[in-house]
C-alpha atoms as a PDB file:
ATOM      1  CA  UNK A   1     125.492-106.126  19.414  1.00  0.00           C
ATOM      2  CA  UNK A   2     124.286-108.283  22.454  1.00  0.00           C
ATOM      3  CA  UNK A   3     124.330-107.169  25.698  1.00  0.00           C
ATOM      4  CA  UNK A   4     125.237-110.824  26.534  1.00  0.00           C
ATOM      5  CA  UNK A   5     128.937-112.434  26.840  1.00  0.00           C
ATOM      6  CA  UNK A   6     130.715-116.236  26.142  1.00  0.00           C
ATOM      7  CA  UNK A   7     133.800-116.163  28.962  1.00  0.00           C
ATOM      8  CA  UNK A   8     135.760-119.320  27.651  1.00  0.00           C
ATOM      9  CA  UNK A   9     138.728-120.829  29.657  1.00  0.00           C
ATOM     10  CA  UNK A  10     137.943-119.867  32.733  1.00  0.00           C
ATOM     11  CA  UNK A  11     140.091-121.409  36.015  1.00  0.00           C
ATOM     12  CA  UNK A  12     137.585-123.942  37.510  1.00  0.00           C
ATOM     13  CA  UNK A  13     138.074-122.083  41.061  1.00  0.00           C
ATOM     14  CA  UNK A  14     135.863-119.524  39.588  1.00  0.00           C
ATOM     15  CA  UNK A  15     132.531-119.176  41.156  1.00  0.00           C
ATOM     16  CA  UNK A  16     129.509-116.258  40.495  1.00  0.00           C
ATOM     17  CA  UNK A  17     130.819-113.909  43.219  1.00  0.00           C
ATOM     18  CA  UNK A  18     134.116-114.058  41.513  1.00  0.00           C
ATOM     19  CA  UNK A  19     132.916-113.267  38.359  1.00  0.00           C
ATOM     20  CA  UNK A  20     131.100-110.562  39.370  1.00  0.00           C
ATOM     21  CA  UNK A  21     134.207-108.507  40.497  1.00  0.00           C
ATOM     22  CA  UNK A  22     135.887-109.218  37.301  1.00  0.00           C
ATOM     23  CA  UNK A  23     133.549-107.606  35.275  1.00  0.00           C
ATOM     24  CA  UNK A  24     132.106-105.029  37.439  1.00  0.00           C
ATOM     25  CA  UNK A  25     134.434-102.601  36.615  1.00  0.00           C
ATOM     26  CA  UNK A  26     133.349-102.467  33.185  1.00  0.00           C
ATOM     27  CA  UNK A  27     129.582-101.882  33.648  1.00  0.00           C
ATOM     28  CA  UNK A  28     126.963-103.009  35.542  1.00  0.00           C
ATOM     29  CA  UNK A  29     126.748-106.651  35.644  1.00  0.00           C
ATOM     30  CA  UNK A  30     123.014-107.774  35.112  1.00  0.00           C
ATOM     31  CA  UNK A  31     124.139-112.215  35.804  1.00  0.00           C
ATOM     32  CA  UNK A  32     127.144-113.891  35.963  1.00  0.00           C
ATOM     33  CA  UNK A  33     126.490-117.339  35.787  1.00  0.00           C
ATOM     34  CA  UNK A  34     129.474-119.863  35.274  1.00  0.00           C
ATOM     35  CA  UNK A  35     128.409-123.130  33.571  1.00  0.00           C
ATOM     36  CA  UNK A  36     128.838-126.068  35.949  1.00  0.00           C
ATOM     37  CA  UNK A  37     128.687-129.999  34.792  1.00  0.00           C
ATOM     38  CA  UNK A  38     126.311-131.421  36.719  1.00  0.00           C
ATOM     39  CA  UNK A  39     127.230-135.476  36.621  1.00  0.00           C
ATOM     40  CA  UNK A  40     130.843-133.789  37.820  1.00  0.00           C
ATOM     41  CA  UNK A  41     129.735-131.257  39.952  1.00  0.00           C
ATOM     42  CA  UNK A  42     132.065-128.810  39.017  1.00  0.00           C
ATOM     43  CA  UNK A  43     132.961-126.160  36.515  1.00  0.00           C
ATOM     44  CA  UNK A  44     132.790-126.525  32.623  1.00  0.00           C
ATOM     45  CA  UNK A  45     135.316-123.422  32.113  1.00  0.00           C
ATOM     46  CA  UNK A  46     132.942-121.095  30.701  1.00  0.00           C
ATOM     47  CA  UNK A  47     130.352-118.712  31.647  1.00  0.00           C
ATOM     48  CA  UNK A  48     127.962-116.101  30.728  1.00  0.00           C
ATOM     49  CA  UNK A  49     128.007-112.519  31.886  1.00  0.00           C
ATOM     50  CA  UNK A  50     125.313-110.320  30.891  1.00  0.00           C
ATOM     51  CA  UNK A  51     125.548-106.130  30.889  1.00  0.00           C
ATOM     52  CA  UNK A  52     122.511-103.914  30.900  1.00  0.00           C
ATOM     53  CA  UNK A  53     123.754-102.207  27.070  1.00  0.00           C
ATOM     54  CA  UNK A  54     125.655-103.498  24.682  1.00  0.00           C
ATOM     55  CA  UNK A  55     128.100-100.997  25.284  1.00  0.00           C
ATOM     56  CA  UNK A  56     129.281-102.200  28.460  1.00  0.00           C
ATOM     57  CA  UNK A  57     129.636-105.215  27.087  1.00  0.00           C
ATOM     58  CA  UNK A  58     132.027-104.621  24.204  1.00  0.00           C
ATOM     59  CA  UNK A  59     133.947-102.079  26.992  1.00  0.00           C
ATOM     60  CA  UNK A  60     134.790-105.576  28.922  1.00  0.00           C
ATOM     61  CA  UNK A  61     135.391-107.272  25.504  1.00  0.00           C
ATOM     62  CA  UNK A  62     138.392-104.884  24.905  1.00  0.00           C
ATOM     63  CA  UNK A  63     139.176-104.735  28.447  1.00  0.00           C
ATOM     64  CA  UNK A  64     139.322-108.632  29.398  1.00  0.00           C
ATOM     65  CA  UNK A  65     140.167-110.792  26.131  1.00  0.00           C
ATOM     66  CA  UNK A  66     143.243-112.216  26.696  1.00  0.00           C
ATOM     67  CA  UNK A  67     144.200-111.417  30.283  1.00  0.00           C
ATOM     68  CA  UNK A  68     145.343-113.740  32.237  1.00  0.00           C
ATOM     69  CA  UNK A  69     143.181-114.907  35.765  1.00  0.00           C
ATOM     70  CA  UNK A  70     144.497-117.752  37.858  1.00  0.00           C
ATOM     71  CA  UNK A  71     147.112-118.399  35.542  1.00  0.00           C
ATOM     72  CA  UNK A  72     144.836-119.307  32.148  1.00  0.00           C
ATOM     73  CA  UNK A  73     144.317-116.577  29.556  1.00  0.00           C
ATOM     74  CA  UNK A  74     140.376-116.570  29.354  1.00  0.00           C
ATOM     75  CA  UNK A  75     138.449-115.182  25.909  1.00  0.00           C
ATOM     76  CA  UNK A  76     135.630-113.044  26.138  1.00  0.00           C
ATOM     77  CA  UNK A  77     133.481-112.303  23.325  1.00  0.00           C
ATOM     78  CA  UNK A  78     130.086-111.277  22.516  1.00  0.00           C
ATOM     79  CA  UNK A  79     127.772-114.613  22.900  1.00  0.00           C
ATOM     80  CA  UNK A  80     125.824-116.184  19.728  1.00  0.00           C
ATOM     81  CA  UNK A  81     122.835-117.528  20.334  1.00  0.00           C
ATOM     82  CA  UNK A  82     122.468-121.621  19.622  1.00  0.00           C
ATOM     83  CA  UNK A  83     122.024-122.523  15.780  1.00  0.00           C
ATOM     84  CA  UNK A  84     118.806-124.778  15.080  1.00  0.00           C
ATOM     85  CA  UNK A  85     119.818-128.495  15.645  1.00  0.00           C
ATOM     86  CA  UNK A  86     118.327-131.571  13.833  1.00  0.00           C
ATOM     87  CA  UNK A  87     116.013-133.339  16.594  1.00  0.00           C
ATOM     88  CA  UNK A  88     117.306-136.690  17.724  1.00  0.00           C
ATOM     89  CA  UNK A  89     116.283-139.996  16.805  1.00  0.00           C
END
Protein backbone atom coordinates (compact mmCIF):
# COMPACT_ATOMS: atom_id res chain seq x y z
CA UNK A 1 0.00 0.00 0.00
CA UNK A 2 1.18 3.67 -0.69
CA UNK A 3 2.10 5.86 1.79
CA UNK A 4 0.44 8.51 -0.46
CA UNK A 5 -3.41 9.75 -0.38
CA UNK A 6 -6.24 11.20 -3.20
CA UNK A 7 -8.55 13.68 -0.76
CA UNK A 8 -11.51 14.29 -3.29
CA UNK A 9 -14.30 16.89 -2.55
CA UNK A 10 -12.67 18.98 -0.56
CA UNK A 11 -14.43 22.67 0.49
CA UNK A 12 -12.44 25.17 -1.68
CA UNK A 13 -11.68 27.24 1.70
CA UNK A 14 -9.22 24.57 2.33
CA UNK A 15 -5.67 25.60 2.25
CA UNK A 16 -2.18 23.40 3.28
CA UNK A 17 -2.22 24.55 6.94
CA UNK A 18 -5.72 23.29 7.10
CA UNK A 19 -5.02 20.15 5.82
CA UNK A 20 -2.38 19.53 7.89
CA UNK A 21 -4.53 19.54 11.14
CA UNK A 22 -6.95 17.25 9.58
CA UNK A 23 -4.74 14.59 9.13
CA UNK A 24 -2.25 15.04 11.78
CA UNK A 25 -3.96 13.15 14.13
CA UNK A 26 -3.60 10.12 12.22
CA UNK A 27 0.20 10.07 11.66
CA UNK A 28 2.75 12.17 10.78
CA UNK A 29 2.00 14.15 7.81
CA UNK A 30 5.11 14.15 5.39
CA UNK A 31 3.00 17.10 2.50
CA UNK A 32 -0.24 18.22 2.23
CA UNK A 33 -0.59 19.84 -0.87
CA UNK A 34 -4.17 20.83 -2.16
CA UNK A 35 -4.39 21.05 -5.99
CA UNK A 36 -5.10 24.62 -7.08
CA UNK A 37 -6.24 25.68 -10.87
CA UNK A 38 -3.99 27.98 -11.89
CA UNK A 39 -5.96 30.04 -14.91
CA UNK A 40 -8.66 30.32 -11.76
CA UNK A 41 -6.51 30.77 -9.06
CA UNK A 42 -8.24 28.79 -6.74
CA UNK A 43 -8.89 25.31 -5.50
CA UNK A 44 -9.62 22.17 -7.73
CA UNK A 45 -11.27 20.21 -4.61
CA UNK A 46 -8.71 17.71 -4.20
CA UNK A 47 -5.44 17.17 -2.68
CA UNK A 48 -2.68 14.94 -1.81
CA UNK A 49 -1.52 14.06 1.67
CA UNK A 50 1.40 11.96 2.07
CA UNK A 51 2.29 9.78 5.54
CA UNK A 52 5.75 8.52 6.32
CA UNK A 53 4.25 4.42 6.28
CA UNK A 54 1.63 3.12 4.72
CA UNK A 55 0.12 2.42 7.85
CA UNK A 56 -0.67 5.80 8.80
CA UNK A 57 -2.09 6.22 5.82
CA UNK A 58 -4.77 3.54 5.71
CA UNK A 59 -5.33 4.66 9.76
CA UNK A 60 -6.66 8.16 8.13
CA UNK A 61 -8.38 6.16 5.32
CA UNK A 62 -10.69 4.51 7.97
CA UNK A 63 -10.66 7.48 10.05
CA UNK A 64 -11.65 10.33 7.40
CA UNK A 65 -13.69 8.70 4.36
CA UNK A 66 -16.85 10.04 4.51
CA UNK A 67 -16.81 12.72 7.20
CA UNK A 68 -18.10 15.64 6.65
CA UNK A 69 -15.66 19.17 6.67
CA UNK A 70 -17.23 22.49 5.82
CA UNK A 71 -20.34 20.95 5.05
CA UNK A 72 -19.13 18.45 1.92
CA UNK A 73 -18.44 14.80 2.71
CA UNK A 74 -14.77 14.47 1.30
CA UNK A 75 -13.29 10.74 0.12
CA UNK A 76 -10.02 9.72 1.02
CA UNK A 77 -8.37 6.85 -0.45
CA UNK A 78 -5.07 5.50 -1.14
CA UNK A 79 -3.70 7.48 -4.44
CA UNK A 80 -2.94 5.53 -7.89
CA UNK A 81 -0.36 6.63 -9.68
CA UNK A 82 -1.25 8.15 -13.46
CA UNK A 83 -1.86 5.33 -16.19
CA UNK A 84 0.42 5.79 -19.43
CA UNK A 85 -1.41 8.25 -21.83
CA UNK A 86 -1.20 8.25 -25.70
CA UNK A 87 1.08 11.44 -26.58
CA UNK A 88 -0.81 14.20 -28.31
CA UNK A 89 -0.91 15.10 -31.78
Amino acid sequence: MSSTLFVGSLPYSMGDDDLQKLFAPHGSVVSARVVIDRAMNRSKGFCFVEYETPEEAEAAVKALNGTEVEGRKIVVDVARPKEDRPPRD
